[in-house]
PDB file of N, CA and C in Angstrom:
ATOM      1  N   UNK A   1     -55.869  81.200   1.241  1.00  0.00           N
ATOM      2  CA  UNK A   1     -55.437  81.828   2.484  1.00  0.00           C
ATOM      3  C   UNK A   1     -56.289  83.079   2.718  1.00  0.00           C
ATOM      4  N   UNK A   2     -56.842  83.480   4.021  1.00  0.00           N
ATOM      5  CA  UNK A   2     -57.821  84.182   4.501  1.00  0.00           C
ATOM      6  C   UNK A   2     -56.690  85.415   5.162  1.00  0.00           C
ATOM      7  N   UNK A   3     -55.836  86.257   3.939  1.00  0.00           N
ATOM      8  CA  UNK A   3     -55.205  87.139   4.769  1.00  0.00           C
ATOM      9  C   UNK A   3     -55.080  88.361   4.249  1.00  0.00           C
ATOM     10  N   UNK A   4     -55.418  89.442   5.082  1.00  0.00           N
ATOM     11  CA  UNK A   4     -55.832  90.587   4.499  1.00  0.00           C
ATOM     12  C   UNK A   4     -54.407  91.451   3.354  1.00  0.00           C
ATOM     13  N   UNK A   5     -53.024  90.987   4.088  1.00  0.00           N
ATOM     14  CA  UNK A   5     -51.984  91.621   2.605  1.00  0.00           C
ATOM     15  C   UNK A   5     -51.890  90.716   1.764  1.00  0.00           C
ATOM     16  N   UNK A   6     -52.150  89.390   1.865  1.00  0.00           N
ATOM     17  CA  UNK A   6     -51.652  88.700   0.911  1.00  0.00           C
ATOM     18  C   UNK A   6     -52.778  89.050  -0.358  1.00  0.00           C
ATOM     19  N   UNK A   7     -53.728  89.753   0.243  1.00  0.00           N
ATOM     20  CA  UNK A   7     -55.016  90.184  -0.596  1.00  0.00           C
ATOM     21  C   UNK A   7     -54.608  91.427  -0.606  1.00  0.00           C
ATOM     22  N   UNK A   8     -54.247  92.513  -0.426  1.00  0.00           N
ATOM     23  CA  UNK A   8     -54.090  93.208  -1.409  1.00  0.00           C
ATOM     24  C   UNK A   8     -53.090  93.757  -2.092  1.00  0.00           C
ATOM     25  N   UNK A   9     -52.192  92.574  -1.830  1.00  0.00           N
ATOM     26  CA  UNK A   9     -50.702  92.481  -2.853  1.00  0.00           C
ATOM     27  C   UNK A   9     -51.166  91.652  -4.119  1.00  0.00           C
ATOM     28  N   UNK A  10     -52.906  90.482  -4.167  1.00  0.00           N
ATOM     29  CA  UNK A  10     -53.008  90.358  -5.041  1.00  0.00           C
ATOM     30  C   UNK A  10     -53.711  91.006  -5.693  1.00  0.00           C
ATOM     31  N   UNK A  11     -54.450  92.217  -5.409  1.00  0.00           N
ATOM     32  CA  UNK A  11     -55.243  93.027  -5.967  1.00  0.00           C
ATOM     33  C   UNK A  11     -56.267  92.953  -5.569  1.00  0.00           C
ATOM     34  N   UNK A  12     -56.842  92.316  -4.953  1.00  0.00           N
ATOM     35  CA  UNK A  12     -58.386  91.925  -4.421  1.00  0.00           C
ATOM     36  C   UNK A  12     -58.928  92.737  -3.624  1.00  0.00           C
ATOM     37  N   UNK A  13     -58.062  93.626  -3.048  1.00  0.00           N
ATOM     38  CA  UNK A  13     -58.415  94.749  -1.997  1.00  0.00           C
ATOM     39  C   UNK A  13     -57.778  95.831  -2.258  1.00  0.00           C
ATOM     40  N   UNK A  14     -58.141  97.250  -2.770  1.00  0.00           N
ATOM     41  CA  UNK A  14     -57.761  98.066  -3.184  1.00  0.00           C
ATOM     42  C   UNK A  14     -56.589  98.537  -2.159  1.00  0.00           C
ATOM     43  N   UNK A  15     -55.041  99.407  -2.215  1.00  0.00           N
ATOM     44  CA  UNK A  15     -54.803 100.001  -1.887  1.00  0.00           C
ATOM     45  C   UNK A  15     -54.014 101.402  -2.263  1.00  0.00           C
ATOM     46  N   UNK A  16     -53.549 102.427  -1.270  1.00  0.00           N
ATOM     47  CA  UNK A  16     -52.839 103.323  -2.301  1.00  0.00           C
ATOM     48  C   UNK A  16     -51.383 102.893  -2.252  1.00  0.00           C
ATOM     49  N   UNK A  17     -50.627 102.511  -2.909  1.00  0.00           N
ATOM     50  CA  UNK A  17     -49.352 101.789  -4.128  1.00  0.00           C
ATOM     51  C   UNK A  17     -48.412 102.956  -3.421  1.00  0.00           C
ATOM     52  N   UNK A  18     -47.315 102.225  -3.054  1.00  0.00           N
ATOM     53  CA  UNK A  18     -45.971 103.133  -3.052  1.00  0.00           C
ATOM     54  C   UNK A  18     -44.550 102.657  -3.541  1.00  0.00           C
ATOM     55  N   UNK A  19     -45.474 101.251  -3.904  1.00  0.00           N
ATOM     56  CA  UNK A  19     -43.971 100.602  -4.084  1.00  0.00           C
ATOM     57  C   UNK A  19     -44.154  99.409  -4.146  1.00  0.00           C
ATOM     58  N   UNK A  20     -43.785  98.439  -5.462  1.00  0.00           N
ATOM     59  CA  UNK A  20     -43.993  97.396  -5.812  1.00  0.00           C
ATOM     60  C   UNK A  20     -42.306  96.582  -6.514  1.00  0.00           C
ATOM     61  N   UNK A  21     -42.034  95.449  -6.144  1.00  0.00           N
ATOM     62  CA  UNK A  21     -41.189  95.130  -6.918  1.00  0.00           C
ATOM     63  C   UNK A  21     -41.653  93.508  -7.208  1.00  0.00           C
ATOM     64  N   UNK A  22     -40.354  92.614  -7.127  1.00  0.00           N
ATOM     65  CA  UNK A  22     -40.851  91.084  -7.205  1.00  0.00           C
ATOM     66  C   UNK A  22     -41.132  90.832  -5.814  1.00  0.00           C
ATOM     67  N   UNK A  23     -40.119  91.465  -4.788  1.00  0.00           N
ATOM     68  CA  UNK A  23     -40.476  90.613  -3.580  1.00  0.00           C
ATOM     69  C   UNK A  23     -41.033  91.597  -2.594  1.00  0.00           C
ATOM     70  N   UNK A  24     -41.683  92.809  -3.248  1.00  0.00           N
ATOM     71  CA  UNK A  24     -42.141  93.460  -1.662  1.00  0.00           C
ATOM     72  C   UNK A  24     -43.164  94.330  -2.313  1.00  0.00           C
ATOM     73  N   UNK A  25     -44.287  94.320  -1.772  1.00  0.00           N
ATOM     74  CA  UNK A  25     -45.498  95.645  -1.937  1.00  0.00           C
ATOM     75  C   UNK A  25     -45.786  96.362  -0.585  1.00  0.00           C
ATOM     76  N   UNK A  26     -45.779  98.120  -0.992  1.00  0.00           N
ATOM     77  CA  UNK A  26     -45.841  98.841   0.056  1.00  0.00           C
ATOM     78  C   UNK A  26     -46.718  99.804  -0.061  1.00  0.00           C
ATOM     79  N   UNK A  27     -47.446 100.293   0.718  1.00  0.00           N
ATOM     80  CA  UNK A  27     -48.119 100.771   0.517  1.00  0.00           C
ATOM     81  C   UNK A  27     -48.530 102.076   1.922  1.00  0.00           C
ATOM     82  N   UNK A  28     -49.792 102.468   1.526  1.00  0.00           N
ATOM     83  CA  UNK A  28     -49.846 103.499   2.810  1.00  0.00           C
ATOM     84  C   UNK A  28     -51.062 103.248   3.682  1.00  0.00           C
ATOM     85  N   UNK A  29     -50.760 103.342   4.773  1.00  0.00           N
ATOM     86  CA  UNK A  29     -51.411 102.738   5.822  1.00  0.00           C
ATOM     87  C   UNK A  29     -52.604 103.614   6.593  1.00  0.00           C
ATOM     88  N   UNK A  30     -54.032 102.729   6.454  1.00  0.00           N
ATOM     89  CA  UNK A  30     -55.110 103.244   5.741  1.00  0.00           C
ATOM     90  C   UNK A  30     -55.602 104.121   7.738  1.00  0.00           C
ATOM     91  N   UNK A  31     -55.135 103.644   8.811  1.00  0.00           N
ATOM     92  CA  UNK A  31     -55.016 104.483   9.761  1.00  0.00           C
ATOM     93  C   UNK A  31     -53.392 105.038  10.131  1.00  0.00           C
ATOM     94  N   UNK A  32     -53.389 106.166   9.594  1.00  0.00           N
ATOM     95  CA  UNK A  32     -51.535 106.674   9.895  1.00  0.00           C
ATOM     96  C   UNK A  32     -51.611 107.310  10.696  1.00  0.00           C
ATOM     97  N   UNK A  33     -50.434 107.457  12.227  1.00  0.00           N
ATOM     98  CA  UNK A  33     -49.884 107.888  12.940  1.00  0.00           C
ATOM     99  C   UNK A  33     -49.190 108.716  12.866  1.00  0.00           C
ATOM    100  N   UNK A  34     -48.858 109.027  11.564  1.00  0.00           N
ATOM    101  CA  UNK A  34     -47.467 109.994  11.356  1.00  0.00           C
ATOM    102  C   UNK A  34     -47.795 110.858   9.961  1.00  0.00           C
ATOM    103  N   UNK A  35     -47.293 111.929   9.919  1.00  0.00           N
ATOM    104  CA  UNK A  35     -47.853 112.573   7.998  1.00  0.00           C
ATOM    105  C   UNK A  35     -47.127 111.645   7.204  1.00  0.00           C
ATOM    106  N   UNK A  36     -46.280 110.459   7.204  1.00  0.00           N
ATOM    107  CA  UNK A  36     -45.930 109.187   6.295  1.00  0.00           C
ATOM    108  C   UNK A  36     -45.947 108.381   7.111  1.00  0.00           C
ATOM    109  N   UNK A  37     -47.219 107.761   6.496  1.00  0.00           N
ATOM    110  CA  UNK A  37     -46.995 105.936   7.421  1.00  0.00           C
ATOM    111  C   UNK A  37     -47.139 105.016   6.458  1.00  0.00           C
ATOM    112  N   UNK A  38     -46.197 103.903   5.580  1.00  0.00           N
ATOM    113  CA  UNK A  38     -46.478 103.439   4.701  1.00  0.00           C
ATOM    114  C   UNK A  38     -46.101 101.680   5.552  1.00  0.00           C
ATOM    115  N   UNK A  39     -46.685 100.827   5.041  1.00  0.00           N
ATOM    116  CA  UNK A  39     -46.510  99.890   5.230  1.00  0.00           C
ATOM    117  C   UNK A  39     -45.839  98.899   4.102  1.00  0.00           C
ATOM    118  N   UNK A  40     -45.017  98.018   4.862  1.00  0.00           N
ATOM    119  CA  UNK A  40     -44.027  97.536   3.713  1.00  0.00           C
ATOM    120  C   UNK A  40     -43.850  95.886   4.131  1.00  0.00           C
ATOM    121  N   UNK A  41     -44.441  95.116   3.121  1.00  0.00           N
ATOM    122  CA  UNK A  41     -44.705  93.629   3.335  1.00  0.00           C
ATOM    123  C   UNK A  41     -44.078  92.641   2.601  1.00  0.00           C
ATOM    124  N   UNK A  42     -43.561  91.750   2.803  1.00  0.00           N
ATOM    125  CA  UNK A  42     -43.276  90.896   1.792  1.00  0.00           C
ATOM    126  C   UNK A  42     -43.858  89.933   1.164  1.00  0.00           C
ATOM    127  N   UNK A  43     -44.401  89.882  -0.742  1.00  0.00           N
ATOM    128  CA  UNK A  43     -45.097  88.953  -1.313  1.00  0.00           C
ATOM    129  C   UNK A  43     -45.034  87.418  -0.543  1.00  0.00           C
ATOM    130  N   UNK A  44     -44.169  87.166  -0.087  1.00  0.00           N
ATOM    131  CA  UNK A  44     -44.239  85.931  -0.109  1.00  0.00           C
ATOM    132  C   UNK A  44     -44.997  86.220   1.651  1.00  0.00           C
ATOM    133  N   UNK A  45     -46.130  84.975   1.941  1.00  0.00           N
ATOM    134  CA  UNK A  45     -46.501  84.958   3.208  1.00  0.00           C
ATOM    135  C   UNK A  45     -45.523  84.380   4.604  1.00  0.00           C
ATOM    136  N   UNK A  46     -45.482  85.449   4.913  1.00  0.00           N
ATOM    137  CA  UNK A  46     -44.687  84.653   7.032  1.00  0.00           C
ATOM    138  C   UNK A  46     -45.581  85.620   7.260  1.00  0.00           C
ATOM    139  N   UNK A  47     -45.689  84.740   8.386  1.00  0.00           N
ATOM    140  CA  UNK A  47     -46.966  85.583   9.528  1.00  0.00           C
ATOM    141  C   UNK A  47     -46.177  86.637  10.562  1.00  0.00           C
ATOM    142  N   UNK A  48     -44.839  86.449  10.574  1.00  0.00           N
ATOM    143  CA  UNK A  48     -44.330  87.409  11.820  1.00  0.00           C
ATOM    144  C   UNK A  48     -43.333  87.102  11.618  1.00  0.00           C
ATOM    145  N   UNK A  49     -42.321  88.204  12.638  1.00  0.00           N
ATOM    146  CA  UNK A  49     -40.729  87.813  12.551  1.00  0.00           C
ATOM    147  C   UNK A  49     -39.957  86.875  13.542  1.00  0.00           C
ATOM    148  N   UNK A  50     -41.459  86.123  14.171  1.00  0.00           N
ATOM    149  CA  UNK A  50     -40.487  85.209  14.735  1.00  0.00           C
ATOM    150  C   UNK A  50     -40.486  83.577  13.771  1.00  0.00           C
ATOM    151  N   UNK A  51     -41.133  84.260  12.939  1.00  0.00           N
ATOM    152  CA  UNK A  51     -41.216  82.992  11.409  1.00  0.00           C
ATOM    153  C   UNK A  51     -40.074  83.457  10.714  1.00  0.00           C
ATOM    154  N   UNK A  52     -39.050  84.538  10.405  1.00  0.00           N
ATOM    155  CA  UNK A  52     -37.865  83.944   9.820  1.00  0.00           C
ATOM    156  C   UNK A  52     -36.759  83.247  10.072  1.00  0.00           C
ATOM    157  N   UNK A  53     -36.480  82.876   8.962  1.00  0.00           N
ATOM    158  CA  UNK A  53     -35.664  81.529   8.659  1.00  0.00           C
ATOM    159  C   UNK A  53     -34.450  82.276   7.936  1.00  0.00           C
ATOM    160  N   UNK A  54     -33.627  81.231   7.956  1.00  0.00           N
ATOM    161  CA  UNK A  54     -32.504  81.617   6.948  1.00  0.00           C
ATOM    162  C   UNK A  54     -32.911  81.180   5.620  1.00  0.00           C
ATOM    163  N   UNK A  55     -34.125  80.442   5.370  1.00  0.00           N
ATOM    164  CA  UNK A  55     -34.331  80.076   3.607  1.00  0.00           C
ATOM    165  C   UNK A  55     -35.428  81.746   3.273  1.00  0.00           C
ATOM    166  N   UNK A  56     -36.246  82.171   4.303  1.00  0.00           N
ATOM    167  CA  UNK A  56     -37.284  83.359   3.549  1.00  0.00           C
ATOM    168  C   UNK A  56     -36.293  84.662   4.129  1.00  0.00           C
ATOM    169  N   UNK A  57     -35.248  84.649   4.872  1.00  0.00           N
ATOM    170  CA  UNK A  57     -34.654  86.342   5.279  1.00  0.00           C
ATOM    171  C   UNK A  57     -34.140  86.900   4.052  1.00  0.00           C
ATOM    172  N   UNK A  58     -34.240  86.546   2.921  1.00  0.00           N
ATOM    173  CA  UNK A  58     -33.951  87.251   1.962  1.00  0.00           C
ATOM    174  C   UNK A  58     -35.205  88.619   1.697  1.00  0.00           C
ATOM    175  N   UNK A  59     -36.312  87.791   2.290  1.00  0.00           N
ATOM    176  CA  UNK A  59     -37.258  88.690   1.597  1.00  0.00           C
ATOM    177  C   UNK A  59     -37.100  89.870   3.133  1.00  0.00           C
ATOM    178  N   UNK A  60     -37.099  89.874   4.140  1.00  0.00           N
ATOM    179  CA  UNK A  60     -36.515  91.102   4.950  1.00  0.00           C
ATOM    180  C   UNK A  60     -35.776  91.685   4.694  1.00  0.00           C
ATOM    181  N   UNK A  61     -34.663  91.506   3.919  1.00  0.00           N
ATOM    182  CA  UNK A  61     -33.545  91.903   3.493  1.00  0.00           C
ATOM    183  C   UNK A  61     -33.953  93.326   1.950  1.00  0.00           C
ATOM    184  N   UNK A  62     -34.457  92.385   1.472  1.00  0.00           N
ATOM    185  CA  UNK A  62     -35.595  93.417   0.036  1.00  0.00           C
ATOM    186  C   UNK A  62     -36.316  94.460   0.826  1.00  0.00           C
ATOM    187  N   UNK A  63     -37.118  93.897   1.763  1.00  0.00           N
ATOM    188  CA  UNK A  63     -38.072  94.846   2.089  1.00  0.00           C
ATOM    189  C   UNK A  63     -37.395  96.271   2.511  1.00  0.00           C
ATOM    190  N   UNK A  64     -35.900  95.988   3.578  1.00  0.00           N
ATOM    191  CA  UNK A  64     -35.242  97.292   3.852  1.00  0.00           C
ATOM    192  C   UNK A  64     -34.257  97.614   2.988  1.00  0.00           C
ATOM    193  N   UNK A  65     -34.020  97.050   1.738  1.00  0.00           N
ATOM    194  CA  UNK A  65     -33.773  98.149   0.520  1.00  0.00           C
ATOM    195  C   UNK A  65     -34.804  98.903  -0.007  1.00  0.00           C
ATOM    196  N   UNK A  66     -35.685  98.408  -0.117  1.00  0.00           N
ATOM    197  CA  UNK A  66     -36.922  99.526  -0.605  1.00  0.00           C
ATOM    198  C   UNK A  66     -37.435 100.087   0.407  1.00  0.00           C
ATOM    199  N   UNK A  67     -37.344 100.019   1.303  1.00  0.00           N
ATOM    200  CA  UNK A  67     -37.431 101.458   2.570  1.00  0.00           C
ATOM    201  C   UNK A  67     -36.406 102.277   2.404  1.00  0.00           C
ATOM    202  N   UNK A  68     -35.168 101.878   2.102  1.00  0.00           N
ATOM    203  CA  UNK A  68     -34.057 103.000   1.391  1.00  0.00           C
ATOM    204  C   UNK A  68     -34.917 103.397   0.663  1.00  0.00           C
ATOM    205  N   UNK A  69     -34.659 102.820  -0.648  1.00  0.00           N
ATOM    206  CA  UNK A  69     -35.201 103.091  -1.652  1.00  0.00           C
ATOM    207  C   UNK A  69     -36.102 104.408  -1.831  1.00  0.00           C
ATOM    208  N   UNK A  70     -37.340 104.148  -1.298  1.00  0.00           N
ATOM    209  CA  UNK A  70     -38.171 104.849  -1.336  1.00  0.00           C
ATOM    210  C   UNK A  70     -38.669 106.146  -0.366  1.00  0.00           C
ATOM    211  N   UNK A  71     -37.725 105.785   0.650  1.00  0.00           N
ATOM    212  CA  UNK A  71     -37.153 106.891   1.931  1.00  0.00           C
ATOM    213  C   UNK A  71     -36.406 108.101   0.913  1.00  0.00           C
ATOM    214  N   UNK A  72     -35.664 107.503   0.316  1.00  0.00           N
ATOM    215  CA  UNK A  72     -34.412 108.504  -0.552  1.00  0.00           C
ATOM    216  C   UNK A  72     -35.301 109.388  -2.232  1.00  0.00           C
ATOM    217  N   UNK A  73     -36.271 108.333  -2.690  1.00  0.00           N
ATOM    218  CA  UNK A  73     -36.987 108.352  -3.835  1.00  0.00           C
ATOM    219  C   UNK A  73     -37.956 109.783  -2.933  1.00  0.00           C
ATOM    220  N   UNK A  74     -37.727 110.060  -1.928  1.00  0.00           N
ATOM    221  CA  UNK A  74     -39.108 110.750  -1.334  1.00  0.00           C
ATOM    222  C   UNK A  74     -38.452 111.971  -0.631  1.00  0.00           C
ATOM    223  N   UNK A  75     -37.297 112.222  -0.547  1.00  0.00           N
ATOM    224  CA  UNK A  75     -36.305 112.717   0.201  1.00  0.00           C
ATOM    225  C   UNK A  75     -36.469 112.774   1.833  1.00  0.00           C
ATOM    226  N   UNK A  76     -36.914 111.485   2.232  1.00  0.00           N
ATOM    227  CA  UNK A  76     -37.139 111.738   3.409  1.00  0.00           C
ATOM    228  C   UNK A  76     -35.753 111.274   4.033  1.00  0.00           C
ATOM    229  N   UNK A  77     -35.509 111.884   4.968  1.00  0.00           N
ATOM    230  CA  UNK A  77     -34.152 112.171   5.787  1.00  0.00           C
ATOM    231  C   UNK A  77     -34.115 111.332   6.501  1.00  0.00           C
ATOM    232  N   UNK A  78     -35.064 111.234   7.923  1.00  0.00           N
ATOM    233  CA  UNK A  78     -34.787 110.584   9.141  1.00  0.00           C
ATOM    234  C   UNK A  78     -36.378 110.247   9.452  1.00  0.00           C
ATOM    235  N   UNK A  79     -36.663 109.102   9.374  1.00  0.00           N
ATOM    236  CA  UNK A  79     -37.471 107.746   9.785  1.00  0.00           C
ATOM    237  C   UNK A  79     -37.251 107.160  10.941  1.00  0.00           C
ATOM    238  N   UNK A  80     -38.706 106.387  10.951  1.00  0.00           N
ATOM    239  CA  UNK A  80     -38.606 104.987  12.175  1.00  0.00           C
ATOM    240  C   UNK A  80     -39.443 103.983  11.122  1.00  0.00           C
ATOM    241  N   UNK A  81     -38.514 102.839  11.617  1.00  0.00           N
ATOM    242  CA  UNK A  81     -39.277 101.450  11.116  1.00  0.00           C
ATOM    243  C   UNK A  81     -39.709 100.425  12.540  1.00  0.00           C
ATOM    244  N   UNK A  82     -40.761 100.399  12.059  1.00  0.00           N
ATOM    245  CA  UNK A  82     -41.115  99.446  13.525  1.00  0.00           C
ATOM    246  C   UNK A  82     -41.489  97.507  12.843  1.00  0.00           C
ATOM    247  N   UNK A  83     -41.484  96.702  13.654  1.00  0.00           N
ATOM    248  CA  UNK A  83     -42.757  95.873  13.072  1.00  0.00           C
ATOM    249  C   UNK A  83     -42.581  95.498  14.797  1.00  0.00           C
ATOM    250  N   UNK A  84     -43.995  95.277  14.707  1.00  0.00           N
ATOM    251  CA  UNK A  84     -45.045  94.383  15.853  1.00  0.00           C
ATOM    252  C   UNK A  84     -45.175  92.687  15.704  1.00  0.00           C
ATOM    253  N   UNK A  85     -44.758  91.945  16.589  1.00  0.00           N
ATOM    254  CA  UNK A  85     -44.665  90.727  16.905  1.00  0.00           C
ATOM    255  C   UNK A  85     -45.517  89.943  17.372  1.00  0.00           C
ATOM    256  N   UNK A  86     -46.935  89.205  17.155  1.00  0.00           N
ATOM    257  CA  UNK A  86     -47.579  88.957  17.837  1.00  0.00           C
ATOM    258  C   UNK A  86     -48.769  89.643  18.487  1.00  0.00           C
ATOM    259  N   UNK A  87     -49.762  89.590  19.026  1.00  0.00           N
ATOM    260  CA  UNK A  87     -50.925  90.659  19.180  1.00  0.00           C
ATOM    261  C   UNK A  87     -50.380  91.119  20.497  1.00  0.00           C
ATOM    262  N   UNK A  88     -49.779  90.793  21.714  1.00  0.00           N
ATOM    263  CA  UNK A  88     -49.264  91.545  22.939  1.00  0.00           C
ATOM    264  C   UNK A  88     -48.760  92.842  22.031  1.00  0.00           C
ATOM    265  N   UNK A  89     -47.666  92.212  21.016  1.00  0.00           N
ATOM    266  CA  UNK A  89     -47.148  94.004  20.503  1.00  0.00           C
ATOM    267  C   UNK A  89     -47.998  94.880  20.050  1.00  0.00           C
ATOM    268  N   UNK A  90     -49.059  94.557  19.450  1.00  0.00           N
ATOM    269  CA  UNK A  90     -49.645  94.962  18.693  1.00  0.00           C
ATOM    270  C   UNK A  90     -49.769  94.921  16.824  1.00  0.00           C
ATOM    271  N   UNK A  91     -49.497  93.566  16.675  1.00  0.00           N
ATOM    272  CA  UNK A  91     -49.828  93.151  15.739  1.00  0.00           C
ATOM    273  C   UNK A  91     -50.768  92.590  15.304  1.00  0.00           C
ATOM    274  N   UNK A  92     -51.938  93.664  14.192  1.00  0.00           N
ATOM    275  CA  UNK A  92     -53.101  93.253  14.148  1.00  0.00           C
ATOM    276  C   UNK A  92     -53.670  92.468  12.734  1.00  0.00           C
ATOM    277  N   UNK A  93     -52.452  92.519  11.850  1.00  0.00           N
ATOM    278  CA  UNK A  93     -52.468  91.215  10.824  1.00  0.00           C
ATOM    279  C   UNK A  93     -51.293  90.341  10.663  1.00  0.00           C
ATOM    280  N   UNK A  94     -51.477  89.654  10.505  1.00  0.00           N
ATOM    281  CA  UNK A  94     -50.769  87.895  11.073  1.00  0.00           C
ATOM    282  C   UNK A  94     -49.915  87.920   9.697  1.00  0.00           C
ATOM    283  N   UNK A  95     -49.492  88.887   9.148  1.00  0.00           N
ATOM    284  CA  UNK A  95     -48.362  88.721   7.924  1.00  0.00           C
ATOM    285  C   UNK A  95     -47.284  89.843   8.224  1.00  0.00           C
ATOM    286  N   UNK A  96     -46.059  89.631   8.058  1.00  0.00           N
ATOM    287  CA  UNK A  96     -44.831  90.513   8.377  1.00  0.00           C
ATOM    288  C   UNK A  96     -45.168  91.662   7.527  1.00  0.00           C
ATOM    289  N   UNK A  97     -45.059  92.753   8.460  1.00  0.00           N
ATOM    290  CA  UNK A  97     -44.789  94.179   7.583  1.00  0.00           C
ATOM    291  C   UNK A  97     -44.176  94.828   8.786  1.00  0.00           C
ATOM    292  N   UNK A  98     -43.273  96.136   8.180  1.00  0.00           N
ATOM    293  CA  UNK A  98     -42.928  96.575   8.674  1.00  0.00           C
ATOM    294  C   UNK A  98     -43.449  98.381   8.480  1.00  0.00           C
ATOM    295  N   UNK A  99     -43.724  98.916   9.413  1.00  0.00           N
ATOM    296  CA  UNK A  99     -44.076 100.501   9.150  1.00  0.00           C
ATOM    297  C   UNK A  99     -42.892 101.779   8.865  1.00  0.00           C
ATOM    298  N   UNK A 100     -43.217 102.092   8.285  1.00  0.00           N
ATOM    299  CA  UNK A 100     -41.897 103.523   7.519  1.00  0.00           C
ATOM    300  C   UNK A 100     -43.093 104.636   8.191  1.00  0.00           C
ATOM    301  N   UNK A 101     -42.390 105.520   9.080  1.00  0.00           N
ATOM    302  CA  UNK A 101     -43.074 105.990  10.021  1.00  0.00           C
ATOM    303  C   UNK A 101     -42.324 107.758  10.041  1.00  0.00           C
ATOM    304  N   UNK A 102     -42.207 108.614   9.085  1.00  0.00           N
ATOM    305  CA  UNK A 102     -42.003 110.159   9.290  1.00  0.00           C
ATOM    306  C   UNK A 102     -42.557 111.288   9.128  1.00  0.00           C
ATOM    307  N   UNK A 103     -41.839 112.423   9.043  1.00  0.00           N
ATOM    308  CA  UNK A 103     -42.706 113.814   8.711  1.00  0.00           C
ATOM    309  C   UNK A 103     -42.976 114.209  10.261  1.00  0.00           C
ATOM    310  N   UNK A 104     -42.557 113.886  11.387  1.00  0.00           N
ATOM    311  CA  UNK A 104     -42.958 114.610  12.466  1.00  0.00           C
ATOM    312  C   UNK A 104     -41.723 114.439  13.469  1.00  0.00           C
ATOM    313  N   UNK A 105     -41.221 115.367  14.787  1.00  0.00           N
ATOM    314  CA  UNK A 105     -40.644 114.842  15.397  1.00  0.00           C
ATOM    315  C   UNK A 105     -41.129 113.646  16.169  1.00  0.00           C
ATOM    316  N   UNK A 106     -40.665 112.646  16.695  1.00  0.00           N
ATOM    317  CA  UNK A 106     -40.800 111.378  17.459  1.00  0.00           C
ATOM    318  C   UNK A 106     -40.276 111.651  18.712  1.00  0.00           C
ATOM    319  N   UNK A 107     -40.991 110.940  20.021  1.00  0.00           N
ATOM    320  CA  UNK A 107     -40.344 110.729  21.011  1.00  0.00           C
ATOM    321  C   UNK A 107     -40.346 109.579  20.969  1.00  0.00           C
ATOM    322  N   UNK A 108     -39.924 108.681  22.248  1.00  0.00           N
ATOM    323  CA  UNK A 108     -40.106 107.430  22.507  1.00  0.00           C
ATOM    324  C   UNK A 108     -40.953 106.863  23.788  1.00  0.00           C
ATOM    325  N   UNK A 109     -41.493 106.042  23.197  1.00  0.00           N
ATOM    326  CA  UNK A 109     -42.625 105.886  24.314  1.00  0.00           C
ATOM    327  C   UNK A 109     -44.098 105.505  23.566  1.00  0.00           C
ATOM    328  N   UNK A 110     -45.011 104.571  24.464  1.00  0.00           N
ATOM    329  CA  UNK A 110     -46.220 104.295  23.499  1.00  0.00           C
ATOM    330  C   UNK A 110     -46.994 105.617  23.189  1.00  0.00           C
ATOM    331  N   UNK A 111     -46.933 106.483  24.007  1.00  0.00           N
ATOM    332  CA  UNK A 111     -47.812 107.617  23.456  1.00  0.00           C
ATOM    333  C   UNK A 111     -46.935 108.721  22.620  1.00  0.00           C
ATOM    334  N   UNK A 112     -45.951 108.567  22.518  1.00  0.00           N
ATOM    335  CA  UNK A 112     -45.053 109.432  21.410  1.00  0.00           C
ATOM    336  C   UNK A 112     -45.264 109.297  19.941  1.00  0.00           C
ATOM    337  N   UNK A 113     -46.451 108.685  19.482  1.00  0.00           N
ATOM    338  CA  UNK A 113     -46.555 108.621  18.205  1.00  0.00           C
ATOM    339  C   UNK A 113     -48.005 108.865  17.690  1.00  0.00           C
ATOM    340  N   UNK A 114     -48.942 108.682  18.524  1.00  0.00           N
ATOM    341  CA  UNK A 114     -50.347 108.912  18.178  1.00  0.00           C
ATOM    342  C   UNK A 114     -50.801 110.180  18.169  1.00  0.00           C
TER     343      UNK A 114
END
């Protein structure tokens, strides 16, 4: 498979590590929007969230315990999690992740974050 997380959840592509378990590697996201932008994927490959199922939503389910997890491990208070659907949203790799997005106030709106 020709896909850029599934490569570097296997190591093949360096990244900086924030968080590894059986079912989720996270990491920090190599253009960030925010003073924490970590990205948080699940080992197993779906290309997007309109690919879950009731047999792989377990692994969505992992992924936002370890956004607790590691939200709380970090003392960060108050977050945004986004994920992008498709390239209209702006999804520019074809495997589910979701972004852990703080450290600044937020508005809402496409230009409230850049």
């Amino acid at each position: 498979m020709d896909c850029l997380f599934c490569k570097i959840i296997a190591g093949e592509i360096p990244s900086a590590k924030v968080y590894e378990d059986e079912f989720v590697y996270a990491f920090k996201d190599i253009q960030p929007i925010a003073p924490v932008h970590y990205l948080f994927v699940p080992k197993e490959h779906i290309c997007c969230a309109k690919k879950i199922t009731a047999e792989n939503s377990g692994s969505v389910a992992k992924i936002f315990e370890s956004i607790a997890k590691v939200a709380a491990d970090e003392n960060i208070e108050s977050y945004r999690v986004i994920n992008n659907c498709g390239e209209d949203a702006g999804q520019s790799v074809m495997h589910l992740h979701f972004h852990l997005l703080a450290g600044k106030k937020m508005g809402w709106g496409e230009q409230s974050l850049g």
